[in-house]
C-alpha atoms as a PDB file:
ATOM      1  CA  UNK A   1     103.350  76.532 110.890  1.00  0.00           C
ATOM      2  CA  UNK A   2     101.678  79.602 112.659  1.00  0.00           C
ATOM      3  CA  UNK A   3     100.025  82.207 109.906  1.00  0.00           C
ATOM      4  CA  UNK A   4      99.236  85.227 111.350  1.00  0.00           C
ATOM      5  CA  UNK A   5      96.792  87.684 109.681  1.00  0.00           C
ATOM      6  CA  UNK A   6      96.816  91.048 110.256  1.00  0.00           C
ATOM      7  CA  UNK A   7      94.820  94.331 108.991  1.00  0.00           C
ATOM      8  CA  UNK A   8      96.148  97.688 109.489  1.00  0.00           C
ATOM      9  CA  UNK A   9      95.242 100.947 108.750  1.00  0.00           C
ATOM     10  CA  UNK A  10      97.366 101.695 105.355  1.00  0.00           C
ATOM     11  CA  UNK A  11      99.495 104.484 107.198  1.00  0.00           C
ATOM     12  CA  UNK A  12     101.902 102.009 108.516  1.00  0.00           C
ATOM     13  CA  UNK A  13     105.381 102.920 107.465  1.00  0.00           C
ATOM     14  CA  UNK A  14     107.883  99.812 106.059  1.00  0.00           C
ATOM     15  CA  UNK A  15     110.255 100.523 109.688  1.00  0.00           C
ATOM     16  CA  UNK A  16     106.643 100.065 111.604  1.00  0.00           C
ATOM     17  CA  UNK A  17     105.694  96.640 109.757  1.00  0.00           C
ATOM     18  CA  UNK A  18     109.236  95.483 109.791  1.00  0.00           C
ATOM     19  CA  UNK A  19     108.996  96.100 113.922  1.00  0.00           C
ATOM     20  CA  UNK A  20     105.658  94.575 113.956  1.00  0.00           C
ATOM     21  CA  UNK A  21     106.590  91.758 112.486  1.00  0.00           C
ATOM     22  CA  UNK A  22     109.637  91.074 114.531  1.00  0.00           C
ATOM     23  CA  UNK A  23     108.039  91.235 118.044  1.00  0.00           C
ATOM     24  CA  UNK A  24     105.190  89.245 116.543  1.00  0.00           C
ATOM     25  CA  UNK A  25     107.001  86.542 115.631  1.00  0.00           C
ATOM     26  CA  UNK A  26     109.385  86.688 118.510  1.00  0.00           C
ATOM     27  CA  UNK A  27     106.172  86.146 120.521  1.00  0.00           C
ATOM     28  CA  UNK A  28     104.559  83.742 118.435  1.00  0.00           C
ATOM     29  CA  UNK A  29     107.983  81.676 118.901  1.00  0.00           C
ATOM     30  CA  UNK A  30     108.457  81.931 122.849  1.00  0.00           C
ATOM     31  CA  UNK A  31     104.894  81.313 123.153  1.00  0.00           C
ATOM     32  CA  UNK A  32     104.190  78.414 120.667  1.00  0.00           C
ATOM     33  CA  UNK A  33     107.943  77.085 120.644  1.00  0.00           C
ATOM     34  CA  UNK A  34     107.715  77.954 116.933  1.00  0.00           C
ATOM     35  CA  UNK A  35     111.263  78.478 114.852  1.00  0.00           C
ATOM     36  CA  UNK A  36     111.230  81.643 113.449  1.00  0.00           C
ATOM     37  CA  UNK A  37     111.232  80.207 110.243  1.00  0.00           C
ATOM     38  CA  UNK A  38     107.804  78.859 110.664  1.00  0.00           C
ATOM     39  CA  UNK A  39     105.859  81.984 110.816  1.00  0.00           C
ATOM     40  CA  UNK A  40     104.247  83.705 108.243  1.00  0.00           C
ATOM     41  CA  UNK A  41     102.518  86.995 108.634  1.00  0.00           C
ATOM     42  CA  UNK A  42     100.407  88.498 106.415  1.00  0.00           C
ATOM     43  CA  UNK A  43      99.895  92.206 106.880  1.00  0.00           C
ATOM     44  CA  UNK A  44      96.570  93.834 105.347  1.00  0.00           C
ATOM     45  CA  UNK A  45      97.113  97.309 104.567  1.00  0.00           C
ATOM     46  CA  UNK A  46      93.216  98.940 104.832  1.00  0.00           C
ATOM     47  CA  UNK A  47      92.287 102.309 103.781  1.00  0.00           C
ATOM     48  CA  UNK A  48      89.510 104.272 106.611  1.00  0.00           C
ATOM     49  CA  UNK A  49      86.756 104.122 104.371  1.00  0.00           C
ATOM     50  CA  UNK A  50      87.011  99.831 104.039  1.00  0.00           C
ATOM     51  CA  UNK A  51      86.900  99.682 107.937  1.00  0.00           C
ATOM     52  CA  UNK A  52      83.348 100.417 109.533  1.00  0.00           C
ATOM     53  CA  UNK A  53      82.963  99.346 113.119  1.00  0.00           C
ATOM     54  CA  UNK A  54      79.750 100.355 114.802  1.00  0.00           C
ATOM     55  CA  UNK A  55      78.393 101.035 110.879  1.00  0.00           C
ATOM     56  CA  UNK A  56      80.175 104.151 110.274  1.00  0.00           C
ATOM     57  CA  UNK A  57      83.429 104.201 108.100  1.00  0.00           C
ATOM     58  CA  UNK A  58      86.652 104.811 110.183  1.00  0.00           C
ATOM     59  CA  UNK A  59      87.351 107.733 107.384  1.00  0.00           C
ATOM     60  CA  UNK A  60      84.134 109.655 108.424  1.00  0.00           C
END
């Protein structure tokens, strides 16, 4: 069973994630032979300020 994590900027709308989600787990099953009923995503929703690459908050 594939899980897929995933963290996203919280600005996603529900029609975004839902899209997301399909083409990710269309992939995940042409590429792993999966059944669609397998994968599991789990989508993250992060605000700016919790996401700091090269130590300085996305938000600043």
């Amino acid at each position: 069973m594939p899980t897929i994590n995933v963290q996203l900027f919280a600005d996603r709308t529900l029609e975004q994630k839902r899209a997301f989600i399909k083409a990710v787990t269309e992939a995940t099953c042409l590429t792993l032979g999966s059944s669609p009923e397998s994968v599991e995503i789990i989508i993250q929703d992060m605000k700016g300020e919790d996401w700091a690459p090269g130590s300085k908050p996305w938000s600043d």
